[in-house]
Protein backbone atom coordinates (compact mmCIF):
# COMPACT_ATOMS: atom_id res chain seq x y z
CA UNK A 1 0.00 0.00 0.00
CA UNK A 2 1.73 2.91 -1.46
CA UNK A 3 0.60 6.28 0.31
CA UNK A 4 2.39 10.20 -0.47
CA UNK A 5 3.78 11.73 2.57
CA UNK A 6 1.58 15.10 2.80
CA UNK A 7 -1.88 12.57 2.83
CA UNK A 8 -0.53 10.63 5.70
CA UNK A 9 0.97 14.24 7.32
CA UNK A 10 -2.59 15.81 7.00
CA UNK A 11 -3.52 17.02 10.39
CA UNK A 12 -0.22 16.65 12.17
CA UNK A 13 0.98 19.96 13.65
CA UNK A 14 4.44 20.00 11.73
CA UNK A 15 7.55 22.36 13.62
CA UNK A 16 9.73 21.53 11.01
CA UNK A 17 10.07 19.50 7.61
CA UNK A 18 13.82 18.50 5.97
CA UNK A 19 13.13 16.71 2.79
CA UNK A 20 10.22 16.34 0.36
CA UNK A 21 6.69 15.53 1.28
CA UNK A 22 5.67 14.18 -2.20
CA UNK A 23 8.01 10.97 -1.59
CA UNK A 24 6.07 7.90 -1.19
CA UNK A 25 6.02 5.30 2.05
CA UNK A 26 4.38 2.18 1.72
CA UNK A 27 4.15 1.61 5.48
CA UNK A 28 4.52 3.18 8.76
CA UNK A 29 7.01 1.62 11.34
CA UNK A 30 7.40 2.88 15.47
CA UNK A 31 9.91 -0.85 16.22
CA UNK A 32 13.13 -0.42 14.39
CA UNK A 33 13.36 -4.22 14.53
CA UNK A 34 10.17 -4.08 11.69
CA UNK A 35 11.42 -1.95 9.53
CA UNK A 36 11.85 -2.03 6.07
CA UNK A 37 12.66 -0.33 3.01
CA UNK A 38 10.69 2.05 1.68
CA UNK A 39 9.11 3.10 5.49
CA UNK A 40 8.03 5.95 7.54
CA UNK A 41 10.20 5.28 10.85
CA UNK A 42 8.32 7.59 13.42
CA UNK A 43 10.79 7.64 16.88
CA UNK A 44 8.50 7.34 20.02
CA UNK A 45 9.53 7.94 23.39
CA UNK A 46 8.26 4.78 25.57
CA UNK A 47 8.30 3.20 28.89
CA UNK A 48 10.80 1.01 28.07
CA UNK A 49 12.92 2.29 25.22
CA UNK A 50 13.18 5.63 23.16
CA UNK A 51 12.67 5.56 19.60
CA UNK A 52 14.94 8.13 19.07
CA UNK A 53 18.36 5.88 19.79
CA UNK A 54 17.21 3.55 16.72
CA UNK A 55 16.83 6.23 14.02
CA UNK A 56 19.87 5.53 12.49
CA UNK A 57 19.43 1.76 12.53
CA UNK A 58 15.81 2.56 11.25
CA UNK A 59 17.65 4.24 8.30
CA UNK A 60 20.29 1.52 7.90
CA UNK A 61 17.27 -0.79 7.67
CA UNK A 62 15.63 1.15 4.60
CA UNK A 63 13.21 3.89 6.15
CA UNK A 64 13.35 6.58 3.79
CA UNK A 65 11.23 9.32 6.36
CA UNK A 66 11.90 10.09 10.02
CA UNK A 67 9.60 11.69 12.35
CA UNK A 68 10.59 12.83 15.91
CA UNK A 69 10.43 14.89 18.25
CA UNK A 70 14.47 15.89 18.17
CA UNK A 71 16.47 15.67 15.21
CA UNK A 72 19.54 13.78 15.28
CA UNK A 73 22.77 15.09 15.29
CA UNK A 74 22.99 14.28 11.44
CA UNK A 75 20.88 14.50 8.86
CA UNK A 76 21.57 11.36 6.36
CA UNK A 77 21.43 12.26 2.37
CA UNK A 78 18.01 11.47 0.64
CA UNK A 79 15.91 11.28 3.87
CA UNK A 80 13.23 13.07 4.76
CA UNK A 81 12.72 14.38 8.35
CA UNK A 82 9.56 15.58 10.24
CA UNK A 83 9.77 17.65 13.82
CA UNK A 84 6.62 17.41 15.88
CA UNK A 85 5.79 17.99 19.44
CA UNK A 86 4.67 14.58 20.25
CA UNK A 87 5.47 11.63 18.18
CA UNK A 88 2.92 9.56 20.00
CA UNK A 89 0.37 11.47 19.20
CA UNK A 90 1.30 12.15 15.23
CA UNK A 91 1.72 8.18 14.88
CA UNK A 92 -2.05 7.79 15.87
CA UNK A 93 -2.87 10.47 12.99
CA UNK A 94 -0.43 9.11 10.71
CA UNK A 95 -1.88 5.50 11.23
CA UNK A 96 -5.28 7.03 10.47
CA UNK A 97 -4.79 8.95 7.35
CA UNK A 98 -2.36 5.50 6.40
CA UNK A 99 -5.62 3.57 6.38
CA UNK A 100 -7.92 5.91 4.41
CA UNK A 101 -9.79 7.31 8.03
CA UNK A 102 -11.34 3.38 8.70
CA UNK A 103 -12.80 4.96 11.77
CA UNK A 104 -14.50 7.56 10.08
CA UNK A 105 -16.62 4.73 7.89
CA UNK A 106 -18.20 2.50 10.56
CA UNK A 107 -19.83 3.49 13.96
CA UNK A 108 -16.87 3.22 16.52
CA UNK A 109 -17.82 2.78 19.96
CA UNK A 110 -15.16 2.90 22.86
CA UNK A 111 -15.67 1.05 26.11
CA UNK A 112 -13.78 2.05 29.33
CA UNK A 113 -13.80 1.86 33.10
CA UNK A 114 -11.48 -0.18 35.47
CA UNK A 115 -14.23 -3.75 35.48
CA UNK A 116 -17.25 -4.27 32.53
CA UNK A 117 -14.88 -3.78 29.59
CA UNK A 118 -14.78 -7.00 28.00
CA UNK A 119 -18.46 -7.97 29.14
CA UNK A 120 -20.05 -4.97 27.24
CA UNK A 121 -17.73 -4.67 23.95
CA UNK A 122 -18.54 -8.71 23.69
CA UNK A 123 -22.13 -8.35 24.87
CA UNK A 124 -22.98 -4.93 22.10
CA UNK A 125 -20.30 -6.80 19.66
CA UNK A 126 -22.84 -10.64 20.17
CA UNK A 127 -26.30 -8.00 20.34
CA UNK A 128 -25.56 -6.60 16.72
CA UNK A 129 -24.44 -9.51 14.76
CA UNK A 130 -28.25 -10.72 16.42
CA UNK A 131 -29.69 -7.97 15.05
CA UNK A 132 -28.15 -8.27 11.74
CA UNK A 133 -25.45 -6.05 11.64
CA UNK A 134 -21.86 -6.73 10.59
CA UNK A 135 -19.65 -5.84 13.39
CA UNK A 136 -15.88 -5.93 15.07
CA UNK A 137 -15.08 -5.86 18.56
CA UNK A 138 -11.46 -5.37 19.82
CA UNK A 139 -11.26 -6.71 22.87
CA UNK A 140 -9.05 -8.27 25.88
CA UNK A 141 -10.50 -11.37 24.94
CA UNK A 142 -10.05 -11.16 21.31
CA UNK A 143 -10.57 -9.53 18.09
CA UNK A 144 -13.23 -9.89 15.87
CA UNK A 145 -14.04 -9.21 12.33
CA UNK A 146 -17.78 -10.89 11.94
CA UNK A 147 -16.80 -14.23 12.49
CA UNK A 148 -13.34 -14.32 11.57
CA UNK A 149 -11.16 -14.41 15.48
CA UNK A 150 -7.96 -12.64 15.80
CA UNK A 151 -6.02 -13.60 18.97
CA UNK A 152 -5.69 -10.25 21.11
CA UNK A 153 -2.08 -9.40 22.72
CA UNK A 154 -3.55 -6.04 24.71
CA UNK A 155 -6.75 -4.44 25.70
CA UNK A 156 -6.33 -1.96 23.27
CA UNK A 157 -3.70 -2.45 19.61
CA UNK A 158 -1.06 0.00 18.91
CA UNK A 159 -2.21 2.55 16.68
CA UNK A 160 -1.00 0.71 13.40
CA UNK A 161 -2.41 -2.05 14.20
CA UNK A 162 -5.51 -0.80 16.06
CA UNK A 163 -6.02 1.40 12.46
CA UNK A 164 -5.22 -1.65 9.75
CA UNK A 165 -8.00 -3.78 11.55
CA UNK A 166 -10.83 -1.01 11.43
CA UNK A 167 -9.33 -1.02 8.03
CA UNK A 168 -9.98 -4.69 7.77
CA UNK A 169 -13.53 -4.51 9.46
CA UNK A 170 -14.41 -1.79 6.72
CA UNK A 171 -13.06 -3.87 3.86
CA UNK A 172 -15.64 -6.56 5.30
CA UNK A 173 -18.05 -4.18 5.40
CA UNK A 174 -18.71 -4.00 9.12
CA UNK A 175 -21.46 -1.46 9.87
CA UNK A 176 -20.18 -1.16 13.58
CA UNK A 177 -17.07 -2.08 15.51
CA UNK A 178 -16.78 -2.22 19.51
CA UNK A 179 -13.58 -1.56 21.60
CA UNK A 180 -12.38 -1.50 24.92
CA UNK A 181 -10.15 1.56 25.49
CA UNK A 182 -7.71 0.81 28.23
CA UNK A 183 -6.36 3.92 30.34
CA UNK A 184 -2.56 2.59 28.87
CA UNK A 185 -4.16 3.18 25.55
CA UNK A 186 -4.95 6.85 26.39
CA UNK A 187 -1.51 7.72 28.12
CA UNK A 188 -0.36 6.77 25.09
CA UNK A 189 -2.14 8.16 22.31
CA UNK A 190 -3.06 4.78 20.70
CA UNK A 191 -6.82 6.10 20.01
CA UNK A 192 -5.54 10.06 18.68
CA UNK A 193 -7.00 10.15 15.24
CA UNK A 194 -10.10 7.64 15.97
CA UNK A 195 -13.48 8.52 14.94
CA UNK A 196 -15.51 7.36 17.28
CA UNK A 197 -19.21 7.59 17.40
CA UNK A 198 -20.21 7.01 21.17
CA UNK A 199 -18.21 6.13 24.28
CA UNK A 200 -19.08 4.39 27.69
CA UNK A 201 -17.76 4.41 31.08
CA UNK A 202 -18.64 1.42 33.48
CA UNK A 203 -17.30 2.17 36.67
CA UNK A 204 -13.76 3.40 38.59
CA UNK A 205 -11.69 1.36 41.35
CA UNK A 206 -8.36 0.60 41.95
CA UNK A 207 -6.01 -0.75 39.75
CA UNK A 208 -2.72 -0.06 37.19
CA UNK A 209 -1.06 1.80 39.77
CA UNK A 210 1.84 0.37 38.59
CA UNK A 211 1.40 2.25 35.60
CA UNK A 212 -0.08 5.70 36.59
CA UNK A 213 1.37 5.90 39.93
CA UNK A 214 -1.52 7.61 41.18
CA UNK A 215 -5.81 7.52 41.24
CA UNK A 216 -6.24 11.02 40.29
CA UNK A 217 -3.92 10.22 37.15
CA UNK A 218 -5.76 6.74 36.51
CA UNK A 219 -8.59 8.83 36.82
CA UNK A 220 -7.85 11.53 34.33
CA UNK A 221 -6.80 9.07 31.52
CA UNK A 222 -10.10 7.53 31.78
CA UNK A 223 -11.60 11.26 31.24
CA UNK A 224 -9.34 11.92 28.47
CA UNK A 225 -11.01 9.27 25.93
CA UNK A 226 -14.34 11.34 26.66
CA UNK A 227 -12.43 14.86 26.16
CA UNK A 228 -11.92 13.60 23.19
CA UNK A 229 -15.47 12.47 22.22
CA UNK A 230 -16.68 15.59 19.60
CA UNK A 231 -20.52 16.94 19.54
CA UNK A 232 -22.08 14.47 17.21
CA UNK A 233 -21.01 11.59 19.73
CA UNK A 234 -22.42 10.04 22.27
CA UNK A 235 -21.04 9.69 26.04
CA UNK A 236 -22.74 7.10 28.29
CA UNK A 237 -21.89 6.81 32.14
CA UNK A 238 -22.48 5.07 34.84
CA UNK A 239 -24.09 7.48 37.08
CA UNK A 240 -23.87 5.34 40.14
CA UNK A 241 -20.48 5.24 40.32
CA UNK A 242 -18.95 8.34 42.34
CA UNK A 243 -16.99 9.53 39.50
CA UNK A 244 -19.15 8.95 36.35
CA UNK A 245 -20.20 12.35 36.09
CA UNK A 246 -16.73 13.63 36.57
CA UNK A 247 -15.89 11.86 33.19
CA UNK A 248 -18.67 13.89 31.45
CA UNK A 249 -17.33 17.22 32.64
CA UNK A 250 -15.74 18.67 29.31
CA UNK A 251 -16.87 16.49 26.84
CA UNK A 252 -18.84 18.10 23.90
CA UNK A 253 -20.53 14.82 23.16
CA UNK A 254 -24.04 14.38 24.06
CA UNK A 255 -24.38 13.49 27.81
CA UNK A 256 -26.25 10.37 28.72
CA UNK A 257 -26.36 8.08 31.41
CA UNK A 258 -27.34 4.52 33.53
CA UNK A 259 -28.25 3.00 36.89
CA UNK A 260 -29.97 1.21 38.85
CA UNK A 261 -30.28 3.65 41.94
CA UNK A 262 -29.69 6.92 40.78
CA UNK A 263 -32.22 9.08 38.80
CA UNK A 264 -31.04 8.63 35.27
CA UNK A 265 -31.98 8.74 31.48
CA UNK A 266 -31.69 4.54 31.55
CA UNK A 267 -32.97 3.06 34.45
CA UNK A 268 -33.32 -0.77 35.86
CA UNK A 269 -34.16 -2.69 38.72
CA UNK A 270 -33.02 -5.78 40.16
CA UNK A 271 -36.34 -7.90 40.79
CA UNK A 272 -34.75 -11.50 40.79
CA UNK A 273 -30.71 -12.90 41.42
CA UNK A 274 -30.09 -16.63 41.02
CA UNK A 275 -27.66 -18.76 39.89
CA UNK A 276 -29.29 -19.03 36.83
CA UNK A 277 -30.08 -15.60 35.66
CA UNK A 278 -31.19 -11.97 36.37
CA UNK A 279 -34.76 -11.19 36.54
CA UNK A 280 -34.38 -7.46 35.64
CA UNK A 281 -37.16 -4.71 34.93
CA UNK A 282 -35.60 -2.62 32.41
CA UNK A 283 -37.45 0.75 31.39
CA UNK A 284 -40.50 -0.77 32.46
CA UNK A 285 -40.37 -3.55 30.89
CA UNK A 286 -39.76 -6.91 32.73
CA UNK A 287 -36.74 -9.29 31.13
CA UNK A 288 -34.91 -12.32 32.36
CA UNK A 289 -31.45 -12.76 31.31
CA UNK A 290 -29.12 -15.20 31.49
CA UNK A 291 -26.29 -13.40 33.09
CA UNK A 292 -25.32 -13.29 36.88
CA UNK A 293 -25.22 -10.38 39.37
CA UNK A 294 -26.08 -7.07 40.18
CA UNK A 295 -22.56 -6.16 37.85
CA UNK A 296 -23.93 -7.82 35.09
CA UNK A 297 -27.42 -5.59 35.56
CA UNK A 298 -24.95 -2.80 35.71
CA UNK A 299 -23.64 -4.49 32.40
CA UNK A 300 -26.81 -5.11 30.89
CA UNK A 301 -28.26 -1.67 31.24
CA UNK A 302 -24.95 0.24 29.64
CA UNK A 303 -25.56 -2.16 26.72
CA UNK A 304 -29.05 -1.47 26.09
CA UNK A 305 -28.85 2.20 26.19
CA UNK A 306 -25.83 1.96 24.14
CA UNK A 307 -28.03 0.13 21.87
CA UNK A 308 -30.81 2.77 22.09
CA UNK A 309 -28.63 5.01 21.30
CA UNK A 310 -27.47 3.82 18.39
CA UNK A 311 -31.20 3.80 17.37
CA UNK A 312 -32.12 0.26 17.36
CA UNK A 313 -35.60 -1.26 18.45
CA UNK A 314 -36.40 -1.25 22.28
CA UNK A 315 -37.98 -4.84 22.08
CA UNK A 316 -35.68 -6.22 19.44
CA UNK A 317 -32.83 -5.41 21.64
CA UNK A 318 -34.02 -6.53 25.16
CA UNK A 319 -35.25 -9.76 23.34
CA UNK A 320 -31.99 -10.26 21.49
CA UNK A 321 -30.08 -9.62 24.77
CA UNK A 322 -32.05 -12.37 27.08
CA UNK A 323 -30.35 -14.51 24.98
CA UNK A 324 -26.74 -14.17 25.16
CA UNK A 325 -24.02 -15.07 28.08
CA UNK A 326 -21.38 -12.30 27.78
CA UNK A 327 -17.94 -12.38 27.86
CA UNK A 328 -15.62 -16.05 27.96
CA UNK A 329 -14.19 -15.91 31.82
CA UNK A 330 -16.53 -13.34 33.26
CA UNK A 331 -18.23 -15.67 36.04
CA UNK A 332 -18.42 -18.45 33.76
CA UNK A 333 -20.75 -21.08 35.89
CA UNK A 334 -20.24 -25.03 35.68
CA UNK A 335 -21.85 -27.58 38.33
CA UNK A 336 -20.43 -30.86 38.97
CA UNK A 337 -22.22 -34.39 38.60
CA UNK A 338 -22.19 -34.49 42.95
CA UNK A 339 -23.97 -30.64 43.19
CA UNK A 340 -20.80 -28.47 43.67
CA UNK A 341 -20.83 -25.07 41.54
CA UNK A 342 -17.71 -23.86 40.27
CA UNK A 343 -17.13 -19.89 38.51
CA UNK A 344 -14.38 -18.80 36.77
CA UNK A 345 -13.83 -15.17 36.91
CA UNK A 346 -10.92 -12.48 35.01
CA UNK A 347 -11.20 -10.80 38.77
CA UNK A 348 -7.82 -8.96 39.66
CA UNK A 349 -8.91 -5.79 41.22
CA UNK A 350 -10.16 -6.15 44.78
CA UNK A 351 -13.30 -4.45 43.82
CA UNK A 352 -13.79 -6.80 40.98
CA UNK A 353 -13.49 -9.50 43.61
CA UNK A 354 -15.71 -8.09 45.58
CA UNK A 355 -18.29 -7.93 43.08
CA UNK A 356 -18.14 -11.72 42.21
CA UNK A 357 -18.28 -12.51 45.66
CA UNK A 358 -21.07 -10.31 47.02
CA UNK A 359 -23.07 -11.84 44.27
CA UNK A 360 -22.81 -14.70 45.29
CA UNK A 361 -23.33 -13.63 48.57
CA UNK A 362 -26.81 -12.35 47.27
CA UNK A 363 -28.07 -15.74 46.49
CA UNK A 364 -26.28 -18.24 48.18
CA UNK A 365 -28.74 -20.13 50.72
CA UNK A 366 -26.25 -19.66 54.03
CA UNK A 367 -25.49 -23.07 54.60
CA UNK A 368 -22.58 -23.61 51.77
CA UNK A 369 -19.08 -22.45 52.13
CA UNK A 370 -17.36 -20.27 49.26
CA UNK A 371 -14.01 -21.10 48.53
CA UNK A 372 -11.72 -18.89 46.46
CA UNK A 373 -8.37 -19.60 44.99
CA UNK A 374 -6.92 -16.16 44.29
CA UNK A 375 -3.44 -14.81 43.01
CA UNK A 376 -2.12 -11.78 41.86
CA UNK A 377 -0.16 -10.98 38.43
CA UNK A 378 3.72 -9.94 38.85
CA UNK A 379 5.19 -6.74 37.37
CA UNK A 380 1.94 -5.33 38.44
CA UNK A 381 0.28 -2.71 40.71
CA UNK A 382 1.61 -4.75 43.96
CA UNK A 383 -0.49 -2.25 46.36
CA UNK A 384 -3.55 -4.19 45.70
CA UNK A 385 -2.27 -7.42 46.51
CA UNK A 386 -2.91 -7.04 50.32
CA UNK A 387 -6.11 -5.62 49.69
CA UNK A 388 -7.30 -8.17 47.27
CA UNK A 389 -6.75 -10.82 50.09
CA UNK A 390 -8.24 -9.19 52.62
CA UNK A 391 -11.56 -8.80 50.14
CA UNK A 392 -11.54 -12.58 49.51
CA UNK A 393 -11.57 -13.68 53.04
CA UNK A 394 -13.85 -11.19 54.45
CA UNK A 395 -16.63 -12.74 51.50
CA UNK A 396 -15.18 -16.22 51.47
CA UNK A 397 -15.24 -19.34 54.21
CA UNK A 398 -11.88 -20.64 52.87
CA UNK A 399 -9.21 -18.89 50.69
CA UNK A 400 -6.07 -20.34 48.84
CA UNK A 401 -3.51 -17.95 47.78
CA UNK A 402 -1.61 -19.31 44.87
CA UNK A 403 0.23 -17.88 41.79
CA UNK A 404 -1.34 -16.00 39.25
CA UNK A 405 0.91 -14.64 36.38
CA UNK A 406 4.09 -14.09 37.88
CA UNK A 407 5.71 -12.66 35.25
CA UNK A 408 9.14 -12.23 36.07
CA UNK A 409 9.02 -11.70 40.06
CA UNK A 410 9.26 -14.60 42.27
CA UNK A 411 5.71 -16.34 42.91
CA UNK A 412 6.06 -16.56 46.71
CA UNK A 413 7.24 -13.11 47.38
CA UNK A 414 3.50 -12.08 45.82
CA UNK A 415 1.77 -14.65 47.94
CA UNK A 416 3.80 -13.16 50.81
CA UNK A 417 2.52 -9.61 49.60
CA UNK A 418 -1.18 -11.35 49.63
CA UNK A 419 -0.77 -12.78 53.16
CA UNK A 420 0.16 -9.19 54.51
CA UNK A 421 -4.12 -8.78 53.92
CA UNK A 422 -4.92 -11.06 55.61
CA UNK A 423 -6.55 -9.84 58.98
CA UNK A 424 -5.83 -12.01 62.58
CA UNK A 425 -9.37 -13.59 62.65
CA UNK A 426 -8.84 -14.92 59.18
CA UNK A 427 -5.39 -16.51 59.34
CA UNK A 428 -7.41 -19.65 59.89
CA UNK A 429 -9.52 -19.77 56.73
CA UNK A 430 -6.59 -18.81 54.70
CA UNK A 431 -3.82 -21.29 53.32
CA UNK A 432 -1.06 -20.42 50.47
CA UNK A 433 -0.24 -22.94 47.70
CA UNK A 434 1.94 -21.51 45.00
CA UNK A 435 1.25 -24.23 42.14
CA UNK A 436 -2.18 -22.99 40.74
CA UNK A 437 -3.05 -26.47 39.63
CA UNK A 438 -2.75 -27.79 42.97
CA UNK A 439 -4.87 -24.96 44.23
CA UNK A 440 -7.82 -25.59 42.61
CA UNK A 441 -7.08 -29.34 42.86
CA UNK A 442 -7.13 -28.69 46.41
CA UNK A 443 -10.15 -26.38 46.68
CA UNK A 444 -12.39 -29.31 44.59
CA UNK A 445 -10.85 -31.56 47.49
CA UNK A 446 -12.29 -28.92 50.11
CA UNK A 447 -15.72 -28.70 48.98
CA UNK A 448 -19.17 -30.99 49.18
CA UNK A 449 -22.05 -30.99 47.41
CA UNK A 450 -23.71 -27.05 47.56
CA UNK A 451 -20.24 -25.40 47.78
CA UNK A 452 -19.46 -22.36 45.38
CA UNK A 453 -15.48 -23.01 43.98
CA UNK A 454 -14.29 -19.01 42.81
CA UNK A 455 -11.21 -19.16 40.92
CA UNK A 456 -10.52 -15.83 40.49
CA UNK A 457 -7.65 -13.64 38.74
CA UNK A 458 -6.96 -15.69 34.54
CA UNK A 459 -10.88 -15.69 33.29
CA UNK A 460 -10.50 -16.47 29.63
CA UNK A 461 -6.46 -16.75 29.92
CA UNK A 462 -5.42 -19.96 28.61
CA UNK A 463 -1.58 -19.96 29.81
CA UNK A 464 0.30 -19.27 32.52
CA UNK A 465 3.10 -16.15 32.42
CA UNK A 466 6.13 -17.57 34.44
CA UNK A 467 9.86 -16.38 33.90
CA UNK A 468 8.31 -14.35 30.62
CA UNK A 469 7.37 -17.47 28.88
CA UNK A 470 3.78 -18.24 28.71
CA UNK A 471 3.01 -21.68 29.74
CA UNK A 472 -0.63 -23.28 28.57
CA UNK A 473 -2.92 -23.08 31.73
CA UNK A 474 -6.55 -23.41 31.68
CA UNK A 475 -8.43 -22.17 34.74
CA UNK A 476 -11.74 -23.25 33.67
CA UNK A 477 -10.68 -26.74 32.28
CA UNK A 478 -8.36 -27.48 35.11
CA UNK A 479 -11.46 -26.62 37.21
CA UNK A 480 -13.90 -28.65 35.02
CA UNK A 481 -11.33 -32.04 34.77
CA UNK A 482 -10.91 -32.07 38.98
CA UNK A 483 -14.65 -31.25 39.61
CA UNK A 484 -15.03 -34.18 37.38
CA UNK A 485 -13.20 -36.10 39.96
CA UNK A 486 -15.20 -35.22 42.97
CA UNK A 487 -17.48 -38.08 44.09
């Protein structure tokens, strides 16, 4: 795909230009170990490494057009050279205008909030294909382009790739695509450029410290994808949650909102919660579904009025909706052949724990004991480890701390982080087994017929991240084979 400079510049706030902008690139390139001849190498400043150290190799490797945010020292013959402010940001342009402005020819909708992501892209990306719609969804999960599945490596693609798969979904002729917009993905400019026609915010807790080193900033990268949002969009919030209006605050887009206790534009009620399903009364109308929780009501609702809001049919949409289950690893629900109930869950933020466990809190009878196997990923936001502990065995009757994804720390030192949660009067319903397998192995040991088995933290994960290499692991078939083996 050949493409002239000054199309793929258009819209990037240029401070200074070396070179011609009528040469052609036929791709653009931020990893000097992908580049190629004939490329636009833009140098991005990241976490990890700076682009700017690899120009040169870029060069040596055939890019024919730089763009930074410093020059280099030396300006090599027969190259072109671009000075912005913020490289980030230009690649996301760059990457738009690169794909012909995909986002611009399909109804985009962004998902974000810290738990809900993956539920409601997968949920609105499942409710349109029902409806008759071709549709994408970019997701934790996966990718999706109708039914052709693209394995998923983040939350939300790199701007090159994020922009050749709306690219993709357009040359399929998708009529809508649904993404989850992580708060990484904001910090870092992957969405500058995007089109997108409505956005949604589920809810805000704790979690990526690690990354943002503080709430308020968490917070304001989740407001930035609605700053963004211009006047013909939409912007949908969760107006119970204590900072859903906050994200509203300077958007242009229209403001709309959800909840189920607040006084809001879409409004539900919880009238039934079982193991089997949600008994909700939705805009006055009465609806079971098939999904668990008062979450999944939260859930539920965004999706509908997402829906609405998108102008589709009230009764076509709540109809469509009973039908489907969600999201692969969001409280995903077996029972075994002697009566005990096992739920996998993506948990691994201590309100997201929470959540799952109140539930089943809410409809348990009394009389059977929840037992959770819990761990915590490494190279993560380690201040919630204590506090996820502490969550589990205040809702649970018996806790095992094992081994999530350790990444590259040392599995025991995060189980000891774990253990500093948990409170005197629960040392005794706590125990710590690092192998994961034998964790849940051991929790199906623990339980009789009635008990609730929550093995929280992986969902939908199927490996294990030890050392850096990514070992297969199945929570919810490793759960399934030993509950197999329970007499």
């Amino acid at each position: 795909m050949m493409k002239i400079l000054k199309d793929i510049l258009y819209g990037v706030s240029l401070l200074k230009a070396i070179g011609s902008t009528e040469s052609e690139v036929n791709a653009i390139c931020f990893d000097s170990r992908k580049v190629m001849p004939g490329v636009l190498f833009v140098a991005v400043r990241g976490t990890a490494s700076d682009g700017h150290a690899f120009i040169d190799k870029a060069i040596d490797l055939g890019a024919t057009s730089i763009l930074c945010e410093e020059f280099p020292s030396k300006f090599r013959e027969h190259i072109n050279y671009f000075l912005v402010d913020n490289s980030a940001k230009a690649l996301g342009i760059l990457a738009s205008n690169f794909y012909d402005k995909p986002s611009a020819k399909l109804k985009l909708v962004g998902v974000t909030g810290t738990n809900g992501k993956t539920t409601i892209a997968t949920l609105l990306f499942q409710l349109f294909r029902d409806l008759g719609y071709k549709t994408g969804l970019l997701s934790t999960v996966q990718n999706q382009i109708n039914d052709q599945i693209i394995p998923a490596t983040h939350t939300t693609p790199d701007p090159i790739a994020l922009n050749g798969l709306l690219h993709d979904m357009v040359k399929s002729g998708c009529d809508y695509c649904f993404m989850e917009v992580s708060s990484h993905a904001v910090a870092q400019s992957r969405i500058e450029g995007l089109d997108f026609t409505g956005g949604i915010f589920t809810n805000l807790t704790h979690d990526h410290l690690d990354f943002h080193k503080t709430f308020d900033a968490y917070l304001k990268a989740k407001k930035g994808f609605f700053d963004q949002l211009n006047k013909k969009a939409f912007a949908l919030t969760n107006i119970d949650d204590k900072n859903g209006m906050v994200m509203l605050q300077n958007t242009e887009a229209h403001k709309k909102s959800y909840g189920l206790k607040n006084i809001a534009d879409f409004k539900a009620k919880i009238i039934e919660n079982h193991f089997s399903g949600l008994l909700l009364n939705i805009d006055h109308q009465e609806v079971w579904f098939k999904m668990v929780g008062s979450f999944n009501a939260y859930n539920l609702l965004a999706v509908y009025s997402a829906a609405l809001l998108l102008d589709q049919d009230r009764l076509k949409v709540l109809t469509s909706l009973s039908r489907l289950s969600g999201a692969e690893g969001r409280f995903d629900y077996m029972i075994s052949a002697s009566g005990i109930i096992g739920i996998v869950d993506y948990a691994h933020t201590p309100d997201a724990v929470q959540n799952v466990l109140s539930t089943i809190q809410d409809i348990r009878k009394g009389t059977e004991q929840v037992i959770t196997v819990l761990g915590c990923g490494g190279d993560r936001d380690k201040s919630k480890r204590p506090v996820m502990a502490q969550v589990a065995c205040d809702w649970s009757d018996k806790v095992i701390l094992t081994s999530d994804n350790p990444r590259t720390e040392v599995p025991e030192q995060i189980i000891r982080d774990m253990e500093a949660g948990v409170m005197p009067q629960n040392k005794r319903k706590a125990l710590s087994i690092t192998d994961r397998k034998e964790a849940i192995r051991t929790a199906c040991h623990l339980a009789k017929s009635g008990d609730i088995i929550v093995v929280a933290g992986k969902g939908h994960e199927k490996y294990q991240d030890v050392g850096g290499e990514k070992l297969p692991f199945d929570d919810k078939e490793i759960l399934t084979e030993f509950l197999n083996l329970v007499s």
